[in-house]
PDBML (XML) file of the C-alpha atoms, coordinates in Angstrom:
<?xml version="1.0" encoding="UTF-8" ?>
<PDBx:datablock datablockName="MODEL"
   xmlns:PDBx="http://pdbml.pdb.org/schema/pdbx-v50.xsd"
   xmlns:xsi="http://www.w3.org/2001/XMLSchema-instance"
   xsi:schemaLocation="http://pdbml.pdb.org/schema/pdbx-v50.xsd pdbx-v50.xsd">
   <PDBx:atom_siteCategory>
      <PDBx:atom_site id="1">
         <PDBx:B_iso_or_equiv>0.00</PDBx:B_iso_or_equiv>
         <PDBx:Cartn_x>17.441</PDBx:Cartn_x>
         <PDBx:Cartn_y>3.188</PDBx:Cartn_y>
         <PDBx:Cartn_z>6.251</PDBx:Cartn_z>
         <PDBx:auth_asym_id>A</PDBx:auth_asym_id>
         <PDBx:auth_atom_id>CA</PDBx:auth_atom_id>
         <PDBx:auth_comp_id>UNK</PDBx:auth_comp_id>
         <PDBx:auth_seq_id>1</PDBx:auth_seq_id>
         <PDBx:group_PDB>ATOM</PDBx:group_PDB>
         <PDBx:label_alt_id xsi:nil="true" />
         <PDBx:label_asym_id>A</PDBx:label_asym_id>
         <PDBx:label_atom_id>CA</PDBx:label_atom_id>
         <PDBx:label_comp_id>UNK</PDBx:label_comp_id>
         <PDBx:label_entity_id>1</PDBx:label_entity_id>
         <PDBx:label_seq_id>1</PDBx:label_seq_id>
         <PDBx:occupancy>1.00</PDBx:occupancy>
         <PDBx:pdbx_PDB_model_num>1</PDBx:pdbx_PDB_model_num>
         <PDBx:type_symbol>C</PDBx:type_symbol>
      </PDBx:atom_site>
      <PDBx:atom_site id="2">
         <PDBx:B_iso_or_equiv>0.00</PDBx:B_iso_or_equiv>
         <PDBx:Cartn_x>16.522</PDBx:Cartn_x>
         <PDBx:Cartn_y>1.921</PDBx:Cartn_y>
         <PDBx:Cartn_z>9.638</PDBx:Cartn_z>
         <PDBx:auth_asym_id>A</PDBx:auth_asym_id>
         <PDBx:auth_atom_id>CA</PDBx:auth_atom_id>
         <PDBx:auth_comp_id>UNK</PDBx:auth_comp_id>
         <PDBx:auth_seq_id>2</PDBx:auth_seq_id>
         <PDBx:group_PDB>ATOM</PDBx:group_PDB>
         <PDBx:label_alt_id xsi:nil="true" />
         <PDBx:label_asym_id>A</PDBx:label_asym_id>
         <PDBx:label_atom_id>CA</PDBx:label_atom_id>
         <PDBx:label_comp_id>UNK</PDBx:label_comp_id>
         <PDBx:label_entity_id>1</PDBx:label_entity_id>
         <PDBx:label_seq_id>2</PDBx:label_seq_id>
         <PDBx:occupancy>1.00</PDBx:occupancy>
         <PDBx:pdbx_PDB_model_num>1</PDBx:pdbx_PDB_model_num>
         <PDBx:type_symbol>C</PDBx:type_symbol>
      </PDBx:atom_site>
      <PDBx:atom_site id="3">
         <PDBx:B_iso_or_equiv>0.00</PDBx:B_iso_or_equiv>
         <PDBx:Cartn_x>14.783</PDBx:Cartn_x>
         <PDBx:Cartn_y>-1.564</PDBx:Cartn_y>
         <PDBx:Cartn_z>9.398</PDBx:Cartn_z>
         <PDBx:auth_asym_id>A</PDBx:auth_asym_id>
         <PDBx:auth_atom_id>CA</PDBx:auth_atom_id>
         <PDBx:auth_comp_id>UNK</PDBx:auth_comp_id>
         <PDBx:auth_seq_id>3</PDBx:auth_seq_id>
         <PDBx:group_PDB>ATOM</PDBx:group_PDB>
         <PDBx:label_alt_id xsi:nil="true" />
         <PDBx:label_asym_id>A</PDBx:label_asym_id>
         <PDBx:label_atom_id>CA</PDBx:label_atom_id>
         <PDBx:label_comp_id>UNK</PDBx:label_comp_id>
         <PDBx:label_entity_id>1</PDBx:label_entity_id>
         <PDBx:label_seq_id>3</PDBx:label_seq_id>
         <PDBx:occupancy>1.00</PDBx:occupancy>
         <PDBx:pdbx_PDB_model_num>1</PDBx:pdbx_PDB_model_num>
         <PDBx:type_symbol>C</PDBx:type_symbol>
      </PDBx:atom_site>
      <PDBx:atom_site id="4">
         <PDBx:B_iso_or_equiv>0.00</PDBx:B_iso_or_equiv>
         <PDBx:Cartn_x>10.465</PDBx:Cartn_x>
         <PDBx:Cartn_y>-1.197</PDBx:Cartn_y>
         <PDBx:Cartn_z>8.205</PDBx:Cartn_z>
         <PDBx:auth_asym_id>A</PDBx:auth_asym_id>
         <PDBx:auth_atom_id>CA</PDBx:auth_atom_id>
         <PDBx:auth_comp_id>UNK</PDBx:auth_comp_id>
         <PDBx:auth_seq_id>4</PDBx:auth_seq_id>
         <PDBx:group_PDB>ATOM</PDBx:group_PDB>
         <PDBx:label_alt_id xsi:nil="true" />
         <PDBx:label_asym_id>A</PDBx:label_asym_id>
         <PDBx:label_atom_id>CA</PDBx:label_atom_id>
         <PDBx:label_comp_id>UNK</PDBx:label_comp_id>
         <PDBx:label_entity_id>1</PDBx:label_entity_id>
         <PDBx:label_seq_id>4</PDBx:label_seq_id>
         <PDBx:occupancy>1.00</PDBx:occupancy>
         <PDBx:pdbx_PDB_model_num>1</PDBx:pdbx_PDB_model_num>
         <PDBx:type_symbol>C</PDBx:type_symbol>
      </PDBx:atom_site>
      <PDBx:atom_site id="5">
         <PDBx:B_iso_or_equiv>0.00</PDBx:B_iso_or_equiv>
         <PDBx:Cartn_x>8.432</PDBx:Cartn_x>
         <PDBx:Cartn_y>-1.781</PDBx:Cartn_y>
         <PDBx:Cartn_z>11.315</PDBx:Cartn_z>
         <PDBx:auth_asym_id>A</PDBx:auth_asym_id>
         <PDBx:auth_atom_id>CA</PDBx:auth_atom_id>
         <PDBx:auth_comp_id>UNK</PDBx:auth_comp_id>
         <PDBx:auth_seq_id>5</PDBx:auth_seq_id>
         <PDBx:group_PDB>ATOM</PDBx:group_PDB>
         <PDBx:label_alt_id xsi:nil="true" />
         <PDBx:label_asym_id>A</PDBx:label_asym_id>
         <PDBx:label_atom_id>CA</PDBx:label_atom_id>
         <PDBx:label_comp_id>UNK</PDBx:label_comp_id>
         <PDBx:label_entity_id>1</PDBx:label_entity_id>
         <PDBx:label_seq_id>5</PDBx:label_seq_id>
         <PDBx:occupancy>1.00</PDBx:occupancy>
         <PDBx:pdbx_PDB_model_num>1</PDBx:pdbx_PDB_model_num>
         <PDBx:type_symbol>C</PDBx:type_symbol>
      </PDBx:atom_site>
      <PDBx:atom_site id="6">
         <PDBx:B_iso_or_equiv>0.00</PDBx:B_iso_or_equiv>
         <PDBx:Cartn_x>4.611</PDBx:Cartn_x>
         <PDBx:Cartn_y>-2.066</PDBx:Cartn_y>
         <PDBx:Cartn_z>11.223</PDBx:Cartn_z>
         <PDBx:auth_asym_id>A</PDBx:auth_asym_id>
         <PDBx:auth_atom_id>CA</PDBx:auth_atom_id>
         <PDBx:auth_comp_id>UNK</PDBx:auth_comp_id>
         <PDBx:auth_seq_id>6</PDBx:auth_seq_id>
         <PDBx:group_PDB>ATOM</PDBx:group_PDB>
         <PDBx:label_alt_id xsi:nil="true" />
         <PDBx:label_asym_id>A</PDBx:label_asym_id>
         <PDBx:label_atom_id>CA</PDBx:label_atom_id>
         <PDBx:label_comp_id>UNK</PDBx:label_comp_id>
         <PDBx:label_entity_id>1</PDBx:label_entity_id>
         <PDBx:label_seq_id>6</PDBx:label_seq_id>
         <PDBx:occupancy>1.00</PDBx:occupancy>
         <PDBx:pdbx_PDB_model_num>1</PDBx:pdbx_PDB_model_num>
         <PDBx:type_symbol>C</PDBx:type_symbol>
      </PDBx:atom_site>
      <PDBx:atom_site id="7">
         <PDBx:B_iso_or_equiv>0.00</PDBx:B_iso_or_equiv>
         <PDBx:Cartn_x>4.283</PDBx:Cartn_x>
         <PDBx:Cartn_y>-2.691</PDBx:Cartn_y>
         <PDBx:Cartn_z>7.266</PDBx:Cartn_z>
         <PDBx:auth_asym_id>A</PDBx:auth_asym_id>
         <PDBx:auth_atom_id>CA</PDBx:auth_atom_id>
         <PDBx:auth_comp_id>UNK</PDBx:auth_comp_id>
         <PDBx:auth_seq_id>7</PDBx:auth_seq_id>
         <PDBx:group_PDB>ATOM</PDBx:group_PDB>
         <PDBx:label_alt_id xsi:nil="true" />
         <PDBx:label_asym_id>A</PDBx:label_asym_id>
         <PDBx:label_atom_id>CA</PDBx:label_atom_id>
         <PDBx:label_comp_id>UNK</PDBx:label_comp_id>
         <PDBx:label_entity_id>1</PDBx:label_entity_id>
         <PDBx:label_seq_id>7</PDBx:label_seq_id>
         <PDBx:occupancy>1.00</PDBx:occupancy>
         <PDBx:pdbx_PDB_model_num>1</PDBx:pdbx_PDB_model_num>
         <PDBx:type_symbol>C</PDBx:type_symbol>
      </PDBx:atom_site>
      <PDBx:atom_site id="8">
         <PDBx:B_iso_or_equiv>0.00</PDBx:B_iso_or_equiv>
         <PDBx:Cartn_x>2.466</PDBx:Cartn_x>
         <PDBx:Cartn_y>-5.060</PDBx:Cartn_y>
         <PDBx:Cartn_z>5.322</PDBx:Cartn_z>
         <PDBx:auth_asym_id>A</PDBx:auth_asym_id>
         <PDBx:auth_atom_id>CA</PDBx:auth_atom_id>
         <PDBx:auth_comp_id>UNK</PDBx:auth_comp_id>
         <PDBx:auth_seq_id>8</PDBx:auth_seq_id>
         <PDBx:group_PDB>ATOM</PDBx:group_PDB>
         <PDBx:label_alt_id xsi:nil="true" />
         <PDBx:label_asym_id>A</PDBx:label_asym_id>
         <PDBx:label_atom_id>CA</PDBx:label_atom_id>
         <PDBx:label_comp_id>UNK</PDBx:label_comp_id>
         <PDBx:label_entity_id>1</PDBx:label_entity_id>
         <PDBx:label_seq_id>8</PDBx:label_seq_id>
         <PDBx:occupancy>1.00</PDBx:occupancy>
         <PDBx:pdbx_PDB_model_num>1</PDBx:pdbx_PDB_model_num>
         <PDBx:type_symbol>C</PDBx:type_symbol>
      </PDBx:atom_site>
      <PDBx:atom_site id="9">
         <PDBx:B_iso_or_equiv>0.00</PDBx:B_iso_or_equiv>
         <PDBx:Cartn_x>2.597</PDBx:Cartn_x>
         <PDBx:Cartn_y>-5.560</PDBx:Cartn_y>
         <PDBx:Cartn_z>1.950</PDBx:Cartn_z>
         <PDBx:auth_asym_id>A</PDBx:auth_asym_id>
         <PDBx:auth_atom_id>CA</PDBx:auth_atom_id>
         <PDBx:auth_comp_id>UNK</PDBx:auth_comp_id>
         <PDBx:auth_seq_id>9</PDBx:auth_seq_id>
         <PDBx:group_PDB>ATOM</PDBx:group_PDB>
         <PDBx:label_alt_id xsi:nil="true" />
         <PDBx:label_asym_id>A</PDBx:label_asym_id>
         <PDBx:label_atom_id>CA</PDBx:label_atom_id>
         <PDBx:label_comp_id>UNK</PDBx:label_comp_id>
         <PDBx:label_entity_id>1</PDBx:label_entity_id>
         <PDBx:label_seq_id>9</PDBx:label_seq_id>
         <PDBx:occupancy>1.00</PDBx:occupancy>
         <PDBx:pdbx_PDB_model_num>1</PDBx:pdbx_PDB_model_num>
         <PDBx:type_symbol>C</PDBx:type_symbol>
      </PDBx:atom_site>
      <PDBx:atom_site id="10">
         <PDBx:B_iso_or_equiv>0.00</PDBx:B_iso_or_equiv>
         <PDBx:Cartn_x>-0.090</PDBx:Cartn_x>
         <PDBx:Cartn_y>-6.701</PDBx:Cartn_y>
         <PDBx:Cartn_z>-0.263</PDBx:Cartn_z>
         <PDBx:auth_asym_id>A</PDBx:auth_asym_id>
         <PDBx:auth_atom_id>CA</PDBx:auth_atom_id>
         <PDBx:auth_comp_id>UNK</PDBx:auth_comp_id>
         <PDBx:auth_seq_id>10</PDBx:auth_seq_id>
         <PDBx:group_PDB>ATOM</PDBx:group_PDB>
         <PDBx:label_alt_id xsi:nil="true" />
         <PDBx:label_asym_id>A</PDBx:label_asym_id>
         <PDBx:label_atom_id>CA</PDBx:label_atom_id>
         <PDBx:label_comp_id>UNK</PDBx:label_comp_id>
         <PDBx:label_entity_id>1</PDBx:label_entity_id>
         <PDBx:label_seq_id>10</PDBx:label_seq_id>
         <PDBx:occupancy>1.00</PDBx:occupancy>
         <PDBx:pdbx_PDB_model_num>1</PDBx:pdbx_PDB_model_num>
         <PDBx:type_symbol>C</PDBx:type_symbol>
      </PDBx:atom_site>
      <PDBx:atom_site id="11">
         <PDBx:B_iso_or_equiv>0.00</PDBx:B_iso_or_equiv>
         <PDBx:Cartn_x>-0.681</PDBx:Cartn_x>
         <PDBx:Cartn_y>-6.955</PDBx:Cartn_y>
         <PDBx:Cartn_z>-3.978</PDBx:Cartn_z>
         <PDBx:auth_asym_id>A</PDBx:auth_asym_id>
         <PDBx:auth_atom_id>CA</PDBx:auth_atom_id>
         <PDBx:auth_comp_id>UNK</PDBx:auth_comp_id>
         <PDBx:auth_seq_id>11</PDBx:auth_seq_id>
         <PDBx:group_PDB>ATOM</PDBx:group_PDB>
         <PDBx:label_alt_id xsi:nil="true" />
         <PDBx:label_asym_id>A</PDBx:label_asym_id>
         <PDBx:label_atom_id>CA</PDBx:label_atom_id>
         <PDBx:label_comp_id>UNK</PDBx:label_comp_id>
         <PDBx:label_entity_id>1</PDBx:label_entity_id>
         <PDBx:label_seq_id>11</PDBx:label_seq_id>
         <PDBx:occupancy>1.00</PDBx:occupancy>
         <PDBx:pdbx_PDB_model_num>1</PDBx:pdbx_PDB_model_num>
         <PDBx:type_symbol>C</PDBx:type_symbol>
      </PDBx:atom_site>
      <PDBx:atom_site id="12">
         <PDBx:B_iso_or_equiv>0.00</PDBx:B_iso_or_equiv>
         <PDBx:Cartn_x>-2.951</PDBx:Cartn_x>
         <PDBx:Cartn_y>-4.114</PDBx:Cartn_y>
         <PDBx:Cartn_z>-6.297</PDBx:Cartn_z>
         <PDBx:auth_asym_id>A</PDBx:auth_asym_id>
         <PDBx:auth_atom_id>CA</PDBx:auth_atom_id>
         <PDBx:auth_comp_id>UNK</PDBx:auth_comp_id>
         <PDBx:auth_seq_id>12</PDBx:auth_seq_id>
         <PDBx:group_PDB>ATOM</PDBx:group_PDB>
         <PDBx:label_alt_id xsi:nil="true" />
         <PDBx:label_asym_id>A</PDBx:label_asym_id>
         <PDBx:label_atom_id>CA</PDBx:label_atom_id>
         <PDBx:label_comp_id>UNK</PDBx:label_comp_id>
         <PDBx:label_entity_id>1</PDBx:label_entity_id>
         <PDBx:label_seq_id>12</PDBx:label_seq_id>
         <PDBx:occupancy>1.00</PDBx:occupancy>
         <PDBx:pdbx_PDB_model_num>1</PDBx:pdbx_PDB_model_num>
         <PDBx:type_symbol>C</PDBx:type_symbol>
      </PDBx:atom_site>
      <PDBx:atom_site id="13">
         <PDBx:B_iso_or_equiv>0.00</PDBx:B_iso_or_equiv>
         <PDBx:Cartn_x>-6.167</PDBx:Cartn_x>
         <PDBx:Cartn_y>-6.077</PDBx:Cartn_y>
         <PDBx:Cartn_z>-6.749</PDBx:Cartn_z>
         <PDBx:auth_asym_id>A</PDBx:auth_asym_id>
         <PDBx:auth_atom_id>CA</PDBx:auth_atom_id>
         <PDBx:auth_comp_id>UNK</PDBx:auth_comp_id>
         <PDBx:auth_seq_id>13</PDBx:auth_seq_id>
         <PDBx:group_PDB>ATOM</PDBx:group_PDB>
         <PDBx:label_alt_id xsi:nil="true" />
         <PDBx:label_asym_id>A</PDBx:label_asym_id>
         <PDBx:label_atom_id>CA</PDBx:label_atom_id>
         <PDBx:label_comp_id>UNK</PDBx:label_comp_id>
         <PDBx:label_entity_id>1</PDBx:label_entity_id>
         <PDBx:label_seq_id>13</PDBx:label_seq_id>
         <PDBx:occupancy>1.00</PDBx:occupancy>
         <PDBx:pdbx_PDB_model_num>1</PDBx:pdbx_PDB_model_num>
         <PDBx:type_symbol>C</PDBx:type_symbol>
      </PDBx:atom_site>
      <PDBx:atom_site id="14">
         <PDBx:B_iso_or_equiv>0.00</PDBx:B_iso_or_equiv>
         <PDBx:Cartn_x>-9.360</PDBx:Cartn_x>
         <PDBx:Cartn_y>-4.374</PDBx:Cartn_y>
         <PDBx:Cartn_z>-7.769</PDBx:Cartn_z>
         <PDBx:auth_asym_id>A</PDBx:auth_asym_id>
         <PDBx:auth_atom_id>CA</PDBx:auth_atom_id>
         <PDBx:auth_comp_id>UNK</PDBx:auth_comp_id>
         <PDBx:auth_seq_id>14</PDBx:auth_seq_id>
         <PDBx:group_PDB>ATOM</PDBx:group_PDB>
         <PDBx:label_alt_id xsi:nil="true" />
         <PDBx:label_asym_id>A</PDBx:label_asym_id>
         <PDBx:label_atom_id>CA</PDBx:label_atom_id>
         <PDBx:label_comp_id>UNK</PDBx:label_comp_id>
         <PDBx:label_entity_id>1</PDBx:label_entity_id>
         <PDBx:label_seq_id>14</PDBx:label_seq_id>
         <PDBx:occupancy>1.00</PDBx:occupancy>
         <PDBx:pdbx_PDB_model_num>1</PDBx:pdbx_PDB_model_num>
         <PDBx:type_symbol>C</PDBx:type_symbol>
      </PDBx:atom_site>
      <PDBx:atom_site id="15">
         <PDBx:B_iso_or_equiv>0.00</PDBx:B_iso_or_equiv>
         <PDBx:Cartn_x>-10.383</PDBx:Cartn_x>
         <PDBx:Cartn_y>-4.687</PDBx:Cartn_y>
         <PDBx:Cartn_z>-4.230</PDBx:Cartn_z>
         <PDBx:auth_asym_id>A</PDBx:auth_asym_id>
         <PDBx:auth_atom_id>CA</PDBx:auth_atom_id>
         <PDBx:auth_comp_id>UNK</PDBx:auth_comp_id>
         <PDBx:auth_seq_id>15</PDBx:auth_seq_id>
         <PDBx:group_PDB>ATOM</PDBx:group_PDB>
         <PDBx:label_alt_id xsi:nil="true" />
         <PDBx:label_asym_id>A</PDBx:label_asym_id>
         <PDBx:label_atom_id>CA</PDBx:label_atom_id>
         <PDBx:label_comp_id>UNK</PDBx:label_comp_id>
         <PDBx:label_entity_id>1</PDBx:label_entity_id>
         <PDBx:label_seq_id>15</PDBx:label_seq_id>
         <PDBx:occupancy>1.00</PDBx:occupancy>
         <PDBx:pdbx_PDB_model_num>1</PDBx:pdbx_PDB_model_num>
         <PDBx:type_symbol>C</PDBx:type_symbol>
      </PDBx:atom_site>
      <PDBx:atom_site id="16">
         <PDBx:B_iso_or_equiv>0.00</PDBx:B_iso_or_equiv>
         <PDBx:Cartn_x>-7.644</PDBx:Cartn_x>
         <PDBx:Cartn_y>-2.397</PDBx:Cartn_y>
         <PDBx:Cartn_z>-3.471</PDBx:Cartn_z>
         <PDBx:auth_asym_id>A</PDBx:auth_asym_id>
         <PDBx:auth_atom_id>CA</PDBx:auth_atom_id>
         <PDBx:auth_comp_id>UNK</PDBx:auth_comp_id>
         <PDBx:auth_seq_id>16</PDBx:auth_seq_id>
         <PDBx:group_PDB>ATOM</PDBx:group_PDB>
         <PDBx:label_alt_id xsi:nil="true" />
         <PDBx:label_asym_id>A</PDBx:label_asym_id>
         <PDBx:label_atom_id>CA</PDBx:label_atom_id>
         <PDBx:label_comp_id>UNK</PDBx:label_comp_id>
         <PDBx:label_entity_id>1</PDBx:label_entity_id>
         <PDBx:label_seq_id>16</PDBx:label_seq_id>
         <PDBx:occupancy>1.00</PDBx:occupancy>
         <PDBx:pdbx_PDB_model_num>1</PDBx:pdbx_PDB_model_num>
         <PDBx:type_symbol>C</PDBx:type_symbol>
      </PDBx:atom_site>
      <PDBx:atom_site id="17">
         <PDBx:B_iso_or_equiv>0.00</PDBx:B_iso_or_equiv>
         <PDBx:Cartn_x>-7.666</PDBx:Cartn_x>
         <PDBx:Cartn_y>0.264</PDBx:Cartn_y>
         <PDBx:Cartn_z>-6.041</PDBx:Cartn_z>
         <PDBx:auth_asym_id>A</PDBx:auth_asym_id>
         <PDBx:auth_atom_id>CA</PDBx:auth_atom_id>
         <PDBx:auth_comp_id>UNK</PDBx:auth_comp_id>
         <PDBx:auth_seq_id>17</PDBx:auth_seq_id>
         <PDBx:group_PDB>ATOM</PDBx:group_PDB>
         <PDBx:label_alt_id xsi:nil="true" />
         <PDBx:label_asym_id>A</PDBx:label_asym_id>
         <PDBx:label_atom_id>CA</PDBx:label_atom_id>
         <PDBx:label_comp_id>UNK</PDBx:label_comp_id>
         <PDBx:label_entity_id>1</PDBx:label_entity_id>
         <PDBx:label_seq_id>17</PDBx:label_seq_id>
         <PDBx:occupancy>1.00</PDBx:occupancy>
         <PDBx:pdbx_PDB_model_num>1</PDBx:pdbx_PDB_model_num>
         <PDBx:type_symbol>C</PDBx:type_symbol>
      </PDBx:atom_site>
      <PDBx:atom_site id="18">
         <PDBx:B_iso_or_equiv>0.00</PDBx:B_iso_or_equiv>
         <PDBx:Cartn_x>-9.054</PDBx:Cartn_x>
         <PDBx:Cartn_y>2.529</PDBx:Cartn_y>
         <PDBx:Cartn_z>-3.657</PDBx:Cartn_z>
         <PDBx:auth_asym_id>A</PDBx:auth_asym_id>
         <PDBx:auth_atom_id>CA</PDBx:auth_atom_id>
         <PDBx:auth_comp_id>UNK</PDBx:auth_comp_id>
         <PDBx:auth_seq_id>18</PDBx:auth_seq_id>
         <PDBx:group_PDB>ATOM</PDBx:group_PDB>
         <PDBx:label_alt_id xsi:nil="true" />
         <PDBx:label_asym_id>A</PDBx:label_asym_id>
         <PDBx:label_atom_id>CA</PDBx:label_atom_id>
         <PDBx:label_comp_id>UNK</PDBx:label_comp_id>
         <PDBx:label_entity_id>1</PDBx:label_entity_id>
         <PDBx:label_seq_id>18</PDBx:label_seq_id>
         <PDBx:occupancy>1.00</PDBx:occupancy>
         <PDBx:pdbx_PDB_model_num>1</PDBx:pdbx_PDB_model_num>
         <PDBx:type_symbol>C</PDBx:type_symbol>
      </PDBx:atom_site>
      <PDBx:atom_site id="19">
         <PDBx:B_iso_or_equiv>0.00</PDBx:B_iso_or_equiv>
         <PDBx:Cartn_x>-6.041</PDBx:Cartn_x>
         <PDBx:Cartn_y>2.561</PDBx:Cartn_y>
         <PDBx:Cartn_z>-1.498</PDBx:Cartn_z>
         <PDBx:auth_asym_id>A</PDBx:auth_asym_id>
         <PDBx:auth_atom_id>CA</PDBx:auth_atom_id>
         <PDBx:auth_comp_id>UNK</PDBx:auth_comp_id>
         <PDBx:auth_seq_id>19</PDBx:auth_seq_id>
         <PDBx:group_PDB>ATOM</PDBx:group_PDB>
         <PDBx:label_alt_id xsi:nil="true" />
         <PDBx:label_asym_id>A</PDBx:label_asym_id>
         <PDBx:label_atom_id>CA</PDBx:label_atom_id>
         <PDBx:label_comp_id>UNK</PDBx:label_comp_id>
         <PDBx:label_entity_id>1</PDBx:label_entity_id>
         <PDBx:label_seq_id>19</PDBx:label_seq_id>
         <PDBx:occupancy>1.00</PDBx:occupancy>
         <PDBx:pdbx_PDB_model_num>1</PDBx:pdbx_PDB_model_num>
         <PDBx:type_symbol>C</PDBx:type_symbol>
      </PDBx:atom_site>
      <PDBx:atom_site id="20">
         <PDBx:B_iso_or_equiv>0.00</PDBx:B_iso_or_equiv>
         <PDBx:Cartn_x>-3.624</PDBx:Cartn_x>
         <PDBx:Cartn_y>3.403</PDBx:Cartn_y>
         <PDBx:Cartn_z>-4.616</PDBx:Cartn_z>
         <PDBx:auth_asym_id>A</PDBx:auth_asym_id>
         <PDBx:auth_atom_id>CA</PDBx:auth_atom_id>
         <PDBx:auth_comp_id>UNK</PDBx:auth_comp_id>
         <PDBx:auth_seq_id>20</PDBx:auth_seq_id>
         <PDBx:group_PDB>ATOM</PDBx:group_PDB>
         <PDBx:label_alt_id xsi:nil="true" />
         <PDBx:label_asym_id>A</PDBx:label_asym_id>
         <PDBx:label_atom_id>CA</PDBx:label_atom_id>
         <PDBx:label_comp_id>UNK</PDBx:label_comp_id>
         <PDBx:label_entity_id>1</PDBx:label_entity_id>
         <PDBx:label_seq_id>20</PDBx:label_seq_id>
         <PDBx:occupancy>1.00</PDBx:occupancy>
         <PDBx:pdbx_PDB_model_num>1</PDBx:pdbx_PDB_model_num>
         <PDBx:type_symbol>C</PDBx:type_symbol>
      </PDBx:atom_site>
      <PDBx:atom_site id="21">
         <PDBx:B_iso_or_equiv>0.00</PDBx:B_iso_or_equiv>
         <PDBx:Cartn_x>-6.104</PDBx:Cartn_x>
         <PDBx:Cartn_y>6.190</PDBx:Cartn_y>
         <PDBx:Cartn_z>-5.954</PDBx:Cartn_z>
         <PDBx:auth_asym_id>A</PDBx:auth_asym_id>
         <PDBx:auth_atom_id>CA</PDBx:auth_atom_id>
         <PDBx:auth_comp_id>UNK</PDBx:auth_comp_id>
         <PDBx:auth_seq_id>21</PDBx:auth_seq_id>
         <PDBx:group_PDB>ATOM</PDBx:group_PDB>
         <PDBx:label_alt_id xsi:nil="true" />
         <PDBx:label_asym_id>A</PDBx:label_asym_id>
         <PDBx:label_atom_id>CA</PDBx:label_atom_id>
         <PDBx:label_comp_id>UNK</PDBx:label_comp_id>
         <PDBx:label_entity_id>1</PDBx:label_entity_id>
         <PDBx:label_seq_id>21</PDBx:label_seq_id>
         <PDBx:occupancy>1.00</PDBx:occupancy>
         <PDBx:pdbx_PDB_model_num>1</PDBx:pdbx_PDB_model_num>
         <PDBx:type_symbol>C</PDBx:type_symbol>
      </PDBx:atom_site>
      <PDBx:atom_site id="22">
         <PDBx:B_iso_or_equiv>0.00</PDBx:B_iso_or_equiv>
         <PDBx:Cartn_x>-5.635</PDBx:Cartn_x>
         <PDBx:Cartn_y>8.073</PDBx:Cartn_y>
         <PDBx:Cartn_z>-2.551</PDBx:Cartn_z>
         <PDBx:auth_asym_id>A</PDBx:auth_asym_id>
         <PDBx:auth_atom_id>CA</PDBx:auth_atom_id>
         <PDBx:auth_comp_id>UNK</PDBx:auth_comp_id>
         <PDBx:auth_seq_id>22</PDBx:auth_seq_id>
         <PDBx:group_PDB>ATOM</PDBx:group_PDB>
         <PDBx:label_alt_id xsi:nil="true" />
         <PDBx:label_asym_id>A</PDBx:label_asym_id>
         <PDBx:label_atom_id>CA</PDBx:label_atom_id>
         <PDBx:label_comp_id>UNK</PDBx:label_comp_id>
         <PDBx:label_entity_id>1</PDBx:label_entity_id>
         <PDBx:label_seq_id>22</PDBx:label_seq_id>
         <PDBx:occupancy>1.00</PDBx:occupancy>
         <PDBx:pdbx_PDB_model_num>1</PDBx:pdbx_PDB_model_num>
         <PDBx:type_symbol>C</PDBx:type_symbol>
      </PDBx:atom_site>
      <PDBx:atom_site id="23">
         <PDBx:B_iso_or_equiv>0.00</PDBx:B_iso_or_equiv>
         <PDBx:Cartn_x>-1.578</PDBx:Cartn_x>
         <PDBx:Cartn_y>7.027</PDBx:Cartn_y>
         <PDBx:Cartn_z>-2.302</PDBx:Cartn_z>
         <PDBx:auth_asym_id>A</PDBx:auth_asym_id>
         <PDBx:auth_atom_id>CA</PDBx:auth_atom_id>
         <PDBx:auth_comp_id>UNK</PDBx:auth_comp_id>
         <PDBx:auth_seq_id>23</PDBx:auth_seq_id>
         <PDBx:group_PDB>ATOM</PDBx:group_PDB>
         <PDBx:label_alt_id xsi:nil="true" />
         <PDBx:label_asym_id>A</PDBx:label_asym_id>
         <PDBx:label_atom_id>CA</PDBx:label_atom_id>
         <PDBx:label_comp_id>UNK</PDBx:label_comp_id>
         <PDBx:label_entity_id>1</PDBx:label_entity_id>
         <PDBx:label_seq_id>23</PDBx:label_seq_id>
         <PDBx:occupancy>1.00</PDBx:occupancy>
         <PDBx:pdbx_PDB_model_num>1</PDBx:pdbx_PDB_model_num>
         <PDBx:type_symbol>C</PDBx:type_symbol>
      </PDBx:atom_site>
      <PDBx:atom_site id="24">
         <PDBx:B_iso_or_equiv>0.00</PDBx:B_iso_or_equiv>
         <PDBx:Cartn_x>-1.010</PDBx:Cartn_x>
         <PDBx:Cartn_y>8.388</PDBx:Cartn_y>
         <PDBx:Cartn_z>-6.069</PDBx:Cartn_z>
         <PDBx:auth_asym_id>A</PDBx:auth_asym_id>
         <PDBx:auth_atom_id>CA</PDBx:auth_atom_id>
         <PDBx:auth_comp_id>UNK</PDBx:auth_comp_id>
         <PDBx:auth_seq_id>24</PDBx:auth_seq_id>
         <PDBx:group_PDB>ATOM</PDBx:group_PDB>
         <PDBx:label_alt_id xsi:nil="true" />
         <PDBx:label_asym_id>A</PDBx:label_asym_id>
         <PDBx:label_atom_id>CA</PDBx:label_atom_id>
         <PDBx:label_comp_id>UNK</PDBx:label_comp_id>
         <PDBx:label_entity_id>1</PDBx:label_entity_id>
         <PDBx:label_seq_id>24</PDBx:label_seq_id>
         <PDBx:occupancy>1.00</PDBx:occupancy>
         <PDBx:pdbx_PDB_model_num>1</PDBx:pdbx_PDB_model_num>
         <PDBx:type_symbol>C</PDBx:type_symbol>
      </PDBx:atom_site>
      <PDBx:atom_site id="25">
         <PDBx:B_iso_or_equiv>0.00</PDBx:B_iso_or_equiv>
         <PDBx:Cartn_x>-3.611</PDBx:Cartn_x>
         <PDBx:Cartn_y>11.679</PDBx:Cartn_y>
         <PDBx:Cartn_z>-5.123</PDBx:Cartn_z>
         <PDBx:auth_asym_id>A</PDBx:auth_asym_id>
         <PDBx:auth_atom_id>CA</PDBx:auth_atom_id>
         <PDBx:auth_comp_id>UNK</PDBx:auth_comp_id>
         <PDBx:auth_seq_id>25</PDBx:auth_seq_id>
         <PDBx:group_PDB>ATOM</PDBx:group_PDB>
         <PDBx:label_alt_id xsi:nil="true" />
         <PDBx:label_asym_id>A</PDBx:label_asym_id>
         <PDBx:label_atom_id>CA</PDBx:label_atom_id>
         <PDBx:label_comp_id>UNK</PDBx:label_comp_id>
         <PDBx:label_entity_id>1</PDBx:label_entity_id>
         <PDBx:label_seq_id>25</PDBx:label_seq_id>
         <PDBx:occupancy>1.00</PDBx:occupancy>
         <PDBx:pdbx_PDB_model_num>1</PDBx:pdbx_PDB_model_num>
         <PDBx:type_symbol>C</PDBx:type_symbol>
      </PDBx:atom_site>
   </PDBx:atom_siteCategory>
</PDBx:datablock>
């Protein structure tokens, strides 16, 4: 794969369980 451009990476805190409910679907 070609190298990742334009990511960030960030742990699953309760802050963030919106994001993962709408990546999962």
């Amino acid at each position: 794969s070609p190298p990742a451009k334009g990511l960030v990476v960030r742990p699953l805190t309760p802050s963030r369980w919106p994001h993962f409910e709408t990546l999962f679907g």
